[in-house]
N, C-alpha and C. Protein backbone atom coordinates (compact mmCIF):
# COMPACT_ATOMS: atom_id res chain seq x y z
N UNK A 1 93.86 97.20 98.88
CA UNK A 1 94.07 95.86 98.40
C UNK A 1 92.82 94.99 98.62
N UNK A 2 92.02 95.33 99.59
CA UNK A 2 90.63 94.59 100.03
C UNK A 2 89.83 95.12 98.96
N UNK A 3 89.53 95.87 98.65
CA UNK A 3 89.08 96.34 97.29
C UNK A 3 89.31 95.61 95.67
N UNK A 4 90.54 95.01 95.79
CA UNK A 4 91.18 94.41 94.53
C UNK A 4 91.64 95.37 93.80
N UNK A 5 92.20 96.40 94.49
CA UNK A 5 92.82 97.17 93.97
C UNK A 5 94.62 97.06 93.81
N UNK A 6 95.52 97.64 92.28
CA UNK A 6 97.01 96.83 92.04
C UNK A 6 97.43 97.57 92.80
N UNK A 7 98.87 97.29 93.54
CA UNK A 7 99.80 98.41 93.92
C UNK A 7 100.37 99.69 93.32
N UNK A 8 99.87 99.77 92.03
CA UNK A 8 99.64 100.98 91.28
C UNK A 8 98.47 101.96 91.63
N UNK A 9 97.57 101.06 91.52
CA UNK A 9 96.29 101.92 91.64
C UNK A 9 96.44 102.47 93.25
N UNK A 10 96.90 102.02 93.66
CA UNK A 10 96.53 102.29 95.63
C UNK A 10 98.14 103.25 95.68
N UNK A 11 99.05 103.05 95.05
CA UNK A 11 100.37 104.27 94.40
C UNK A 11 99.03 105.59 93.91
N UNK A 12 98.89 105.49 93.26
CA UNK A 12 97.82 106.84 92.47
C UNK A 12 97.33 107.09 93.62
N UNK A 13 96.10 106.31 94.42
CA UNK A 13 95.36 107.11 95.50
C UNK A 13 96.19 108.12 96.75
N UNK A 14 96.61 107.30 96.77
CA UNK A 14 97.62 107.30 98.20
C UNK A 14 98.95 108.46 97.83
N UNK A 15 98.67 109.11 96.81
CA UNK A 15 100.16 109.52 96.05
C UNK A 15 101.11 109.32 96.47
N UNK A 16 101.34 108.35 96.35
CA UNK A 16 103.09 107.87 96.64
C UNK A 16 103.62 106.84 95.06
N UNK A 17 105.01 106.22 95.55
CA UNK A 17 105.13 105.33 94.01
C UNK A 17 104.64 103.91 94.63
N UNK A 18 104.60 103.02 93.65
CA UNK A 18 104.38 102.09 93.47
C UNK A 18 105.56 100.98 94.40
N UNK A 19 106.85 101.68 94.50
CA UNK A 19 107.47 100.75 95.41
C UNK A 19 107.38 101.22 96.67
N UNK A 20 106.92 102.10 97.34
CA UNK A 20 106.59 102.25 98.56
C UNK A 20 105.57 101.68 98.82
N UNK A 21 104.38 101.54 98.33
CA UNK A 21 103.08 100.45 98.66
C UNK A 21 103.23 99.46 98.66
N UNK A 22 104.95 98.34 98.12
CA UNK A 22 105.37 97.28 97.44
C UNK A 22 105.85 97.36 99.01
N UNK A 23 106.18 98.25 99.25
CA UNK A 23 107.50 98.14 100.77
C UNK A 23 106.73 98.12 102.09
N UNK A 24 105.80 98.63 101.81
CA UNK A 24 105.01 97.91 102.99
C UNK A 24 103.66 97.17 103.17
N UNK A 25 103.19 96.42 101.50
CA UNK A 25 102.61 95.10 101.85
C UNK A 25 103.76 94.16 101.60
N UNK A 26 104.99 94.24 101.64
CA UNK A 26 105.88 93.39 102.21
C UNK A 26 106.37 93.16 103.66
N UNK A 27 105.48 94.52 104.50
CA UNK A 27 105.74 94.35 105.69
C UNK A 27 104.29 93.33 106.31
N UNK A 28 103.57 94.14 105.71
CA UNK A 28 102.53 93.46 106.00
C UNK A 28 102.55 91.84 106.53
N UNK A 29 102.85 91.74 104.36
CA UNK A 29 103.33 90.16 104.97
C UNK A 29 104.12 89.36 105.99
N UNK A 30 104.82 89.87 105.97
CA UNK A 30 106.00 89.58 107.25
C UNK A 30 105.05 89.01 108.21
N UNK A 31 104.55 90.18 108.73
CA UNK A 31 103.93 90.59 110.56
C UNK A 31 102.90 89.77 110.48
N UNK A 32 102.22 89.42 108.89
CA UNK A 32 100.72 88.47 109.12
C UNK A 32 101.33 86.83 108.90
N UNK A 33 102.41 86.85 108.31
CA UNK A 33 102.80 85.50 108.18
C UNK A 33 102.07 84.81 107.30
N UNK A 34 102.26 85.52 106.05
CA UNK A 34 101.67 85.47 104.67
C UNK A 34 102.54 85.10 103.53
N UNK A 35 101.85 85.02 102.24
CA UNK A 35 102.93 85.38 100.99
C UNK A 35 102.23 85.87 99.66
N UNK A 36 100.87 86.04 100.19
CA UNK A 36 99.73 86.03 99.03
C UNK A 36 98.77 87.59 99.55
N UNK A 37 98.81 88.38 98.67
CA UNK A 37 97.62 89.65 99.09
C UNK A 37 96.20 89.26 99.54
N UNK A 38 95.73 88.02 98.80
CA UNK A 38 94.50 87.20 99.60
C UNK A 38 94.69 86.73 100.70
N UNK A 39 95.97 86.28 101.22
CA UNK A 39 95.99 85.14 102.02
C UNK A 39 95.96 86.68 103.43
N UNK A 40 96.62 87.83 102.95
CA UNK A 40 96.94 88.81 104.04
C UNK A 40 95.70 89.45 104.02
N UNK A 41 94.95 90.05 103.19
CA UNK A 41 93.67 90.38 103.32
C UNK A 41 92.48 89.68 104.40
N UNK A 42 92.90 88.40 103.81
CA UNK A 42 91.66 87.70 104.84
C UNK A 42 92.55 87.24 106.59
N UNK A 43 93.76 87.20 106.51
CA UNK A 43 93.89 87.02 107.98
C UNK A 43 93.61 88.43 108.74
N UNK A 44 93.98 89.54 107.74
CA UNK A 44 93.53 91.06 108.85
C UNK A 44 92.26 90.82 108.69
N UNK A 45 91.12 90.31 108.06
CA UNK A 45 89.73 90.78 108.46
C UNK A 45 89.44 89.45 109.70
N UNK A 46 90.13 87.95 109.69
CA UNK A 46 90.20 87.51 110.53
C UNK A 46 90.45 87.90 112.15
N UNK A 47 91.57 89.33 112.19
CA UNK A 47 92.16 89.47 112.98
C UNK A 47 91.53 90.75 113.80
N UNK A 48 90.07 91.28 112.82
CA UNK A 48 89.43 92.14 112.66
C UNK A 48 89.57 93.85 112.47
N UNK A 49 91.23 93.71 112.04
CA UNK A 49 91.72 95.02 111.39
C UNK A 49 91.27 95.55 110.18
N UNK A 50 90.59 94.33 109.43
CA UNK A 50 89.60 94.96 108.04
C UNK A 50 87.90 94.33 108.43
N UNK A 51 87.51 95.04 107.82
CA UNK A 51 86.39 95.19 107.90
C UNK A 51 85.29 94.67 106.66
């Protein structure tokens, strides 16, 4: 997703479907206290889990 990559495309890499990558950048969000893939992107590189 730091890439700007869709939850499809990161479904293809990752081979899994598209609602399992859905099911857990919904966790994501949760745990970062987010609602936006930008807004969660930049608090993990804040948090220094991305790089």
């Amino acid at each position: 997703m730091a890439q700007g990559k869709t939850g499809w495309e990161v479904a293809v890499i990752m081979n899994c479907s598209e609602a399992t990558v859905n099911y857990h950048l919904k966790q994501v969000f949760r745990k970062l206290h987010v609602t936006k893939k930008v807004q969660a992107v930049s608090r993990a590189m804040a948090l220094g889990v991305l790089e």
